[in-house]
PDB file of N, CA and C in Angstrom:
ATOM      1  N   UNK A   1      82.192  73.422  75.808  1.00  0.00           N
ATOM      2  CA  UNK A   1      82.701  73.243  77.149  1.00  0.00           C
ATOM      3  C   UNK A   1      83.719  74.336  77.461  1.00  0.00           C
ATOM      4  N   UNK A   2      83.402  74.501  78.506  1.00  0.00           N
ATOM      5  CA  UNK A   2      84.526  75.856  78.950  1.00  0.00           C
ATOM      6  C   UNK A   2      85.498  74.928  80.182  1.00  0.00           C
ATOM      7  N   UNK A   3      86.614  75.651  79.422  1.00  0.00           N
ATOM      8  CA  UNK A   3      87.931  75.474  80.413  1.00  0.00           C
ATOM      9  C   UNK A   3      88.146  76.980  81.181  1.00  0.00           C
ATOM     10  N   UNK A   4      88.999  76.726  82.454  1.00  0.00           N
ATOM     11  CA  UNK A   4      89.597  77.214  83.399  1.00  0.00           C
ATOM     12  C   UNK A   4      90.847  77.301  83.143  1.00  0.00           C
ATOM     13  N   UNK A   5      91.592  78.853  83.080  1.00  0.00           N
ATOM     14  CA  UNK A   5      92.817  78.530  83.207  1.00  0.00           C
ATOM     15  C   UNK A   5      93.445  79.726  84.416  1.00  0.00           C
ATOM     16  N   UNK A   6      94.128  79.216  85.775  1.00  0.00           N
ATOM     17  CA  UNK A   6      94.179  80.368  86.615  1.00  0.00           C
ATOM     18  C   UNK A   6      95.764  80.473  86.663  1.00  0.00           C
ATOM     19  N   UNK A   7      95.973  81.656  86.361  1.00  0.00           N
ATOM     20  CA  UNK A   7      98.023  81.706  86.590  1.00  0.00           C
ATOM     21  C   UNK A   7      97.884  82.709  87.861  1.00  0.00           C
ATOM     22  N   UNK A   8      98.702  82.338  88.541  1.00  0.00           N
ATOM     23  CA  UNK A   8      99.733  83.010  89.638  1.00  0.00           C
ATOM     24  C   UNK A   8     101.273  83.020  90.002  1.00  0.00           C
ATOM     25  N   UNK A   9     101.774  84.187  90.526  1.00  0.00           N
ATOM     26  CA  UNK A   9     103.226  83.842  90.627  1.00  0.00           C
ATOM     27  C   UNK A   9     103.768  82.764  91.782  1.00  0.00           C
ATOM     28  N   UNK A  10     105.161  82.104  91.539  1.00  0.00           N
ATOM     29  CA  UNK A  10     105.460  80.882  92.214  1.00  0.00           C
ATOM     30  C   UNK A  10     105.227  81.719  93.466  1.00  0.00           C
ATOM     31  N   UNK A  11     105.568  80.443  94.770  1.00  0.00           N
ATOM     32  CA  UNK A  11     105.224  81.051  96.067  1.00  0.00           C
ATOM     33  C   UNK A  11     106.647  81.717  96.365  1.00  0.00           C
ATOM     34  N   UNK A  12     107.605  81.533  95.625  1.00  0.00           N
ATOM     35  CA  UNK A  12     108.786  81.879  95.848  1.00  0.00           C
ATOM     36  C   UNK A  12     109.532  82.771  95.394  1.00  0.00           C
ATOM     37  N   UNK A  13     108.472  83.744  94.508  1.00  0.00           N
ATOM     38  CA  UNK A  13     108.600  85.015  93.745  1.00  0.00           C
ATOM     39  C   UNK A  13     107.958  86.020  94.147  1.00  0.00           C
ATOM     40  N   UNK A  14     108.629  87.473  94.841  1.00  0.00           N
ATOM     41  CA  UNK A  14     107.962  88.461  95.195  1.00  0.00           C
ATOM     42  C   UNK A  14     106.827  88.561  94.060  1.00  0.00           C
ATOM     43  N   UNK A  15     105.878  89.498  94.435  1.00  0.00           N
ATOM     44  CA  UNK A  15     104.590  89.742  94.534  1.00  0.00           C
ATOM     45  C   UNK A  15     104.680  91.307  94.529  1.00  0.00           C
ATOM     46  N   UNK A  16     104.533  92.208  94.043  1.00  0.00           N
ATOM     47  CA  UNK A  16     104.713  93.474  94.127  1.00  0.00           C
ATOM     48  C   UNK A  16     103.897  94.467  94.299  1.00  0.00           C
ATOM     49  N   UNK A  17     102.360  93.370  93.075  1.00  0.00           N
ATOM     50  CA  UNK A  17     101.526  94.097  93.262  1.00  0.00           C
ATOM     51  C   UNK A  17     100.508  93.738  93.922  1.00  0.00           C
ATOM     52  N   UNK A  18     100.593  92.847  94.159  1.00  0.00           N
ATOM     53  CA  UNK A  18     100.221  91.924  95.490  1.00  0.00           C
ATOM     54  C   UNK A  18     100.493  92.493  96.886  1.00  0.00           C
ATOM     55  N   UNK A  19     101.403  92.612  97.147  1.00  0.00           N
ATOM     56  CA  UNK A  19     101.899  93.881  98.537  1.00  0.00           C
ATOM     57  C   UNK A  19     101.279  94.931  98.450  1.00  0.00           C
ATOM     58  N   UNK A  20     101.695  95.608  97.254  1.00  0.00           N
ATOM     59  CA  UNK A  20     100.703  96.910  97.409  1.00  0.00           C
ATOM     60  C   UNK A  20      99.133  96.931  97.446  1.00  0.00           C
ATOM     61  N   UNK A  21      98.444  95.733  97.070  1.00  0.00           N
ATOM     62  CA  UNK A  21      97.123  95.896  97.352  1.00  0.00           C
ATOM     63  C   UNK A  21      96.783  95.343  98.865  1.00  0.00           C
ATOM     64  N   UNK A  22      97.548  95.144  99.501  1.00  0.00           N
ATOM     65  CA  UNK A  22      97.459  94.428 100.974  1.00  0.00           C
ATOM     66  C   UNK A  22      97.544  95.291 101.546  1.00  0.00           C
ATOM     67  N   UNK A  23      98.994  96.710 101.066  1.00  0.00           N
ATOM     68  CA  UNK A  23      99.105  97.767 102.223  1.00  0.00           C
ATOM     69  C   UNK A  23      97.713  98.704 101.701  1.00  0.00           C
ATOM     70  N   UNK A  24      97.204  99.007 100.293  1.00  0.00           N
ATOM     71  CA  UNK A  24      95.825  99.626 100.349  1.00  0.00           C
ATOM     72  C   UNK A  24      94.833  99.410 101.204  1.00  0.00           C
ATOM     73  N   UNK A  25      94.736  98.042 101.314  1.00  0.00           N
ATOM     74  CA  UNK A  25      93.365  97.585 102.472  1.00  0.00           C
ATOM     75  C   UNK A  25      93.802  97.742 103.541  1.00  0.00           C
ATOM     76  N   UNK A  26      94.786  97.523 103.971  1.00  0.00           N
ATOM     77  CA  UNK A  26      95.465  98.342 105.130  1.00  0.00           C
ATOM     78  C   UNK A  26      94.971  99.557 105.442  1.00  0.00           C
ATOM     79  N   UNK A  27      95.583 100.344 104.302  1.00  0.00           N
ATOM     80  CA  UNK A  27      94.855 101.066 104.689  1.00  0.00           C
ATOM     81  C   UNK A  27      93.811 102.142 104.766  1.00  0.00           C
ATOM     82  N   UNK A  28      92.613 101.498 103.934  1.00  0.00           N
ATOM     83  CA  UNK A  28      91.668 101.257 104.351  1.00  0.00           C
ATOM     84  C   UNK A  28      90.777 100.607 105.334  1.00  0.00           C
ATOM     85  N   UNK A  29      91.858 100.171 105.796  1.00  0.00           N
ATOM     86  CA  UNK A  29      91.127  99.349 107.771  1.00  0.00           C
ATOM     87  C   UNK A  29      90.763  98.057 107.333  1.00  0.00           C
ATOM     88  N   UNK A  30      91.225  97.115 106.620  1.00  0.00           N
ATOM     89  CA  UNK A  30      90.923  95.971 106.332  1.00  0.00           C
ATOM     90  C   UNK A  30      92.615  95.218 106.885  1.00  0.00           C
ATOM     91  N   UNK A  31      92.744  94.757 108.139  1.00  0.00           N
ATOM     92  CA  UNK A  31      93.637  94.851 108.864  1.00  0.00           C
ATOM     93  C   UNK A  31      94.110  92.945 108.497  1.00  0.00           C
ATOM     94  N   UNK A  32      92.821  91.920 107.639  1.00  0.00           N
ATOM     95  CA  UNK A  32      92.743  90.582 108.050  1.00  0.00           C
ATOM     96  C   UNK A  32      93.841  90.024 107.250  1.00  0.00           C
ATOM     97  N   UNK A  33      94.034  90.775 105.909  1.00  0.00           N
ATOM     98  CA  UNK A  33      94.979  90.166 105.130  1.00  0.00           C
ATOM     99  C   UNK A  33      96.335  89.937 105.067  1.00  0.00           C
ATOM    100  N   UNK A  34      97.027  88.883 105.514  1.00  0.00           N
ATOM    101  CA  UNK A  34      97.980  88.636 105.775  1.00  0.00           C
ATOM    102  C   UNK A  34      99.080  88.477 104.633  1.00  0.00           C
ATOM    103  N   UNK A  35      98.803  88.314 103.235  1.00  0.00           N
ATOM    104  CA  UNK A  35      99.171  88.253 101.690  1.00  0.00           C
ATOM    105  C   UNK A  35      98.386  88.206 100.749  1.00  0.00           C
ATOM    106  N   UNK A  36      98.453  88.488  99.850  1.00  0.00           N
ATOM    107  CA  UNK A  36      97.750  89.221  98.665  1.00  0.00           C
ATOM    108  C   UNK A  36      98.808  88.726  97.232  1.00  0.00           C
ATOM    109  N   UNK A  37      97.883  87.629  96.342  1.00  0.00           N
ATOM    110  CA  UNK A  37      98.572  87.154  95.500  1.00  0.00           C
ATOM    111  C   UNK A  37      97.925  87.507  94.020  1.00  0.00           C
ATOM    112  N   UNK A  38      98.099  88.424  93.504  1.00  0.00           N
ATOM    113  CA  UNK A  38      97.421  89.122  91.975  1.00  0.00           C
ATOM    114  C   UNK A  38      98.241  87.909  90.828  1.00  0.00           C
ATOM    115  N   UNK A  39      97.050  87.249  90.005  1.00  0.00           N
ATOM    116  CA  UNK A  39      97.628  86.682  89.027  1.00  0.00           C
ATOM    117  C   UNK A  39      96.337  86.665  88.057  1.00  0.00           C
ATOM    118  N   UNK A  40      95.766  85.714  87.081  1.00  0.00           N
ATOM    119  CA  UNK A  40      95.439  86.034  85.925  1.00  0.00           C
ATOM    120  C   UNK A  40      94.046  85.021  86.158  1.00  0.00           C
ATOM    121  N   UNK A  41      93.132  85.113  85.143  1.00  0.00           N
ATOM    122  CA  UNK A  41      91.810  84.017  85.338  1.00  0.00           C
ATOM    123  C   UNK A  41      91.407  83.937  83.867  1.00  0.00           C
ATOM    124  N   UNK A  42      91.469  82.786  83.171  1.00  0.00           N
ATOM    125  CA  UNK A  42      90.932  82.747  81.776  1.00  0.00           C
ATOM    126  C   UNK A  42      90.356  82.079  81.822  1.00  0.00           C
ATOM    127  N   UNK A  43      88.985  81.584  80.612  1.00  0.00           N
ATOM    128  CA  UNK A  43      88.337  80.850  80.977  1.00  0.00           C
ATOM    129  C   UNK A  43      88.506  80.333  79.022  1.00  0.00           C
ATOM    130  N   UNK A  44      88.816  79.589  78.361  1.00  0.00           N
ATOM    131  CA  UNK A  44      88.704  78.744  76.655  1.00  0.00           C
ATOM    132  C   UNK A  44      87.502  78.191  77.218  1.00  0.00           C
ATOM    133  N   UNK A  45      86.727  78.460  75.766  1.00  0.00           N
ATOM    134  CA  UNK A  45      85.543  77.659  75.631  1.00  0.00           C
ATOM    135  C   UNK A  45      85.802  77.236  73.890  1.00  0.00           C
ATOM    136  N   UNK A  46      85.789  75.231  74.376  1.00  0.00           N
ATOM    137  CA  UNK A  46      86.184  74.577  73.747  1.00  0.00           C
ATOM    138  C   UNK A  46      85.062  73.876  72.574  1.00  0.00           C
ATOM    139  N   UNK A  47      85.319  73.522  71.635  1.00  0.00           N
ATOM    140  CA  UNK A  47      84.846  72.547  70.974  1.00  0.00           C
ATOM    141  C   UNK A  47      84.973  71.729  70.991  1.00  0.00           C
ATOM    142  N   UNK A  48      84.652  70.617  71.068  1.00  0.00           N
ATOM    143  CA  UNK A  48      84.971  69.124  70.318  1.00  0.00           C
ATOM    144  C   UNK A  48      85.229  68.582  72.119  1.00  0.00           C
ATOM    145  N   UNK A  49      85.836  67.724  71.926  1.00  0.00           N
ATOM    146  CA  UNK A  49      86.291  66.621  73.746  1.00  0.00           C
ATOM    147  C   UNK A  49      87.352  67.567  74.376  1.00  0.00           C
ATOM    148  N   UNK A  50      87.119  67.822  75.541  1.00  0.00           N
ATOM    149  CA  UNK A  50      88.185  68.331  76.537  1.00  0.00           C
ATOM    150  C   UNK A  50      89.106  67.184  76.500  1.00  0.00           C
ATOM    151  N   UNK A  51      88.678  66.463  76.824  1.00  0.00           N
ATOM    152  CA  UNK A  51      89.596  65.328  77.328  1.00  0.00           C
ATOM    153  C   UNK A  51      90.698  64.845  76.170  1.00  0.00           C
ATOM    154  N   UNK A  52      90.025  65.213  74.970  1.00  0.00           N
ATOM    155  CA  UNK A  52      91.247  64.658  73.902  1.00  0.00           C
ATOM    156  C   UNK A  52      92.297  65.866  74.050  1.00  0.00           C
ATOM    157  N   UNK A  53      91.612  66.993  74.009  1.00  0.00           N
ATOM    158  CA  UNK A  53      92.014  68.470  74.425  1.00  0.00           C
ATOM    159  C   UNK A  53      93.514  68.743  75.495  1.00  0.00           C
ATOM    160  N   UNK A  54      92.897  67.743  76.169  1.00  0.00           N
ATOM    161  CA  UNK A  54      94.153  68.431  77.246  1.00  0.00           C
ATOM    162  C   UNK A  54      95.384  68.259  77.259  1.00  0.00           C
ATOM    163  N   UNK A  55      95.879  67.007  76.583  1.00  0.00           N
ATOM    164  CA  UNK A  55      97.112  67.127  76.843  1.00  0.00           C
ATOM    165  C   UNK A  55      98.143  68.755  75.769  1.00  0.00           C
ATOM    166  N   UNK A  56      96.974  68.989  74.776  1.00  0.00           N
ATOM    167  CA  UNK A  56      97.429  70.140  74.271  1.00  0.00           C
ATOM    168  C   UNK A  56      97.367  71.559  74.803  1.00  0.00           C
ATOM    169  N   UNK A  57      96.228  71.616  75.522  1.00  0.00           N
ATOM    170  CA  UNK A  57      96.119  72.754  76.377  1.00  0.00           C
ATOM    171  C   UNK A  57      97.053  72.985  77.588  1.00  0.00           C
ATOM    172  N   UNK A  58      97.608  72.050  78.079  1.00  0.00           N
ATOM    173  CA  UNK A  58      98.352  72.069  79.238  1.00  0.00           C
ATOM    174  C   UNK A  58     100.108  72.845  78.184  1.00  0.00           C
ATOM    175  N   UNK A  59     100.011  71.990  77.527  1.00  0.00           N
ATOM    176  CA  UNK A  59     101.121  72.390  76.975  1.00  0.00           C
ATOM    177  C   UNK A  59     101.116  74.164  76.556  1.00  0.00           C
ATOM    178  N   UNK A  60      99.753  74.263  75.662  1.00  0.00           N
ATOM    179  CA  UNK A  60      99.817  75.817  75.790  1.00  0.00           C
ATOM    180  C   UNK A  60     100.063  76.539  76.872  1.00  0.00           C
ATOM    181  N   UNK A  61      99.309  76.261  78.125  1.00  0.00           N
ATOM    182  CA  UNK A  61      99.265  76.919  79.254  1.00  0.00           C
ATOM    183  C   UNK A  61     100.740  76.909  79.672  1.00  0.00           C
ATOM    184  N   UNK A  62     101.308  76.000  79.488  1.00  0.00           N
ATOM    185  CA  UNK A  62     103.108  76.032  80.113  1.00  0.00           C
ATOM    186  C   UNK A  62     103.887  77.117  79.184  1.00  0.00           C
ATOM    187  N   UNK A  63     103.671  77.173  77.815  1.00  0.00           N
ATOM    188  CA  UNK A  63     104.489  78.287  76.669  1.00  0.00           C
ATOM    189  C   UNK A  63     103.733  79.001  76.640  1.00  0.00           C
ATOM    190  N   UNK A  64     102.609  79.543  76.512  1.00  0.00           N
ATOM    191  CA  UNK A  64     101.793  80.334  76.112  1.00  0.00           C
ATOM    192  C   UNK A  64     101.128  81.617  77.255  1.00  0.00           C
ATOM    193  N   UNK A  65     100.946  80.804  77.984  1.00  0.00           N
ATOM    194  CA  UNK A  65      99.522  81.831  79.275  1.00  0.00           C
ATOM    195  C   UNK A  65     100.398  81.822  80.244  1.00  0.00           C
ATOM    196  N   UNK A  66     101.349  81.447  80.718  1.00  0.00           N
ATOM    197  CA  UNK A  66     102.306  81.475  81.978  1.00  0.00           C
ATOM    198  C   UNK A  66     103.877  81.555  80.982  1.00  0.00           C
ATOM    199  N   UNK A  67     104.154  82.186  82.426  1.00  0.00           N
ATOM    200  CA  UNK A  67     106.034  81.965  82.015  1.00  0.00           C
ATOM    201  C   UNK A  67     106.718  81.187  83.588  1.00  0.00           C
ATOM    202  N   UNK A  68     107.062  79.485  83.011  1.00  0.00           N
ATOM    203  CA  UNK A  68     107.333  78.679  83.791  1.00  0.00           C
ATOM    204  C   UNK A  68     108.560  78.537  84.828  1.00  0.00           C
ATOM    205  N   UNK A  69     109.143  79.885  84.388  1.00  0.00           N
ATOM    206  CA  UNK A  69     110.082  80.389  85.236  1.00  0.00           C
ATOM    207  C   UNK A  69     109.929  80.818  86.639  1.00  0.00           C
ATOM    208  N   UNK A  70     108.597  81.943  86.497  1.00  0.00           N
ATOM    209  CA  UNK A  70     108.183  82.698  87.478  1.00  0.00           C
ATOM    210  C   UNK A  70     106.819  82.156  88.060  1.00  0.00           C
ATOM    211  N   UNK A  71     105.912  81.460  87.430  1.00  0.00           N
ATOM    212  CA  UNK A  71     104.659  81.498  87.360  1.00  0.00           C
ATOM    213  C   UNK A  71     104.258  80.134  87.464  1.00  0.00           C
ATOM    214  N   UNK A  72     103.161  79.813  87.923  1.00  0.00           N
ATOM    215  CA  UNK A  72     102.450  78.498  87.843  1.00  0.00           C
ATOM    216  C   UNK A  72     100.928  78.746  87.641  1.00  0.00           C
ATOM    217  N   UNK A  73     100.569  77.516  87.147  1.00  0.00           N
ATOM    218  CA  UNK A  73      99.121  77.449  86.372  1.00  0.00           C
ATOM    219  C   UNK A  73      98.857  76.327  87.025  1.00  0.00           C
ATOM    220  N   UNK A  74      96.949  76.609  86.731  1.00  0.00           N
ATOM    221  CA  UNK A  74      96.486  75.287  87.456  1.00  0.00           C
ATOM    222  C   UNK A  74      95.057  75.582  85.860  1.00  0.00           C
ATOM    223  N   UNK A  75      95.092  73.970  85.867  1.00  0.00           N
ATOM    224  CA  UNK A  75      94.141  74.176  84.238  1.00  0.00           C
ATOM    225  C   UNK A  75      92.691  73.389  84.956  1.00  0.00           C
ATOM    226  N   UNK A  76      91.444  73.714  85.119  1.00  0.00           N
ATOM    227  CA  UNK A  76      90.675  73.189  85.192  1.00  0.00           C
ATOM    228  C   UNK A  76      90.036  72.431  84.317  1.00  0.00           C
ATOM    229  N   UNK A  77      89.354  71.025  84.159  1.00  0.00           N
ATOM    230  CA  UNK A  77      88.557  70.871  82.796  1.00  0.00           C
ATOM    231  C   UNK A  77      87.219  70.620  83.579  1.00  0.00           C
ATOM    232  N   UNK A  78      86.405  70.447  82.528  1.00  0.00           N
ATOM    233  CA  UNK A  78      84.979  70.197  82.946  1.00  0.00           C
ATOM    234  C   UNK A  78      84.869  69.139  83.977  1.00  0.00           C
ATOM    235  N   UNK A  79      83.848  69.244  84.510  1.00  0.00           N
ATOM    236  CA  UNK A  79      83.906  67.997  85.762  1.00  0.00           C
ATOM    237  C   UNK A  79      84.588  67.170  86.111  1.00  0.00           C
ATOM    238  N   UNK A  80      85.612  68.309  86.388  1.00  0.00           N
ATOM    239  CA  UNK A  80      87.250  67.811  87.550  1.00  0.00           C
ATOM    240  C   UNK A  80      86.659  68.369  88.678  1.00  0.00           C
ATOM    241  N   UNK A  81      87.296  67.073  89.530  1.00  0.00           N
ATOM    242  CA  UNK A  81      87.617  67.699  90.705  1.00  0.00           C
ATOM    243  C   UNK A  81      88.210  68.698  91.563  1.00  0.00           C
ATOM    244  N   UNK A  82      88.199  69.361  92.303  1.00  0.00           N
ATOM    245  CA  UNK A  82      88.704  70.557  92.316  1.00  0.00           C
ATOM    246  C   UNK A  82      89.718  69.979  94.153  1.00  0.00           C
TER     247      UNK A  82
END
């Protein structure tokens, strides 16, 4: 089973490189984008039960794949709802 793991920075933390790819399409004439948020996409492919799985994976994802200072994660598991 494959997990989802997507990090981005809080909404309340500049974005740097995020801006700069907004003013590129800029200008390049792509005029629609109003913000531009660059963060990370992993995908664990698991063995054994997700579900016994997660409460450990979440925990990785908080120390490990994000820094909970700046950053937030959203952990997908198999046939979650989205």
């Amino acid at each position: 089973m494959k997990v989802k793991v997507i990090v981005t920075p809080k909404e309340t933390v500049l974005d740097p490189q995020g801006a700069a790819v907004r003013e590129a399409m800029q200008h390049l004439g792509f005029s629609g984008a109003r913000e531009v948020r660059i963060g990370r996409y992993l995908e664990i492919d698991l063995e054994g039960d997700p579900v016994e799985q997660e409460p450990k994976l979440r925990e990785l994802c908080h120390d490990l794949l994000s820094n909970p200072v700046i950053e937030d994660y959203r952990l997908e598991m198999p046939n979650e709802k989205k």
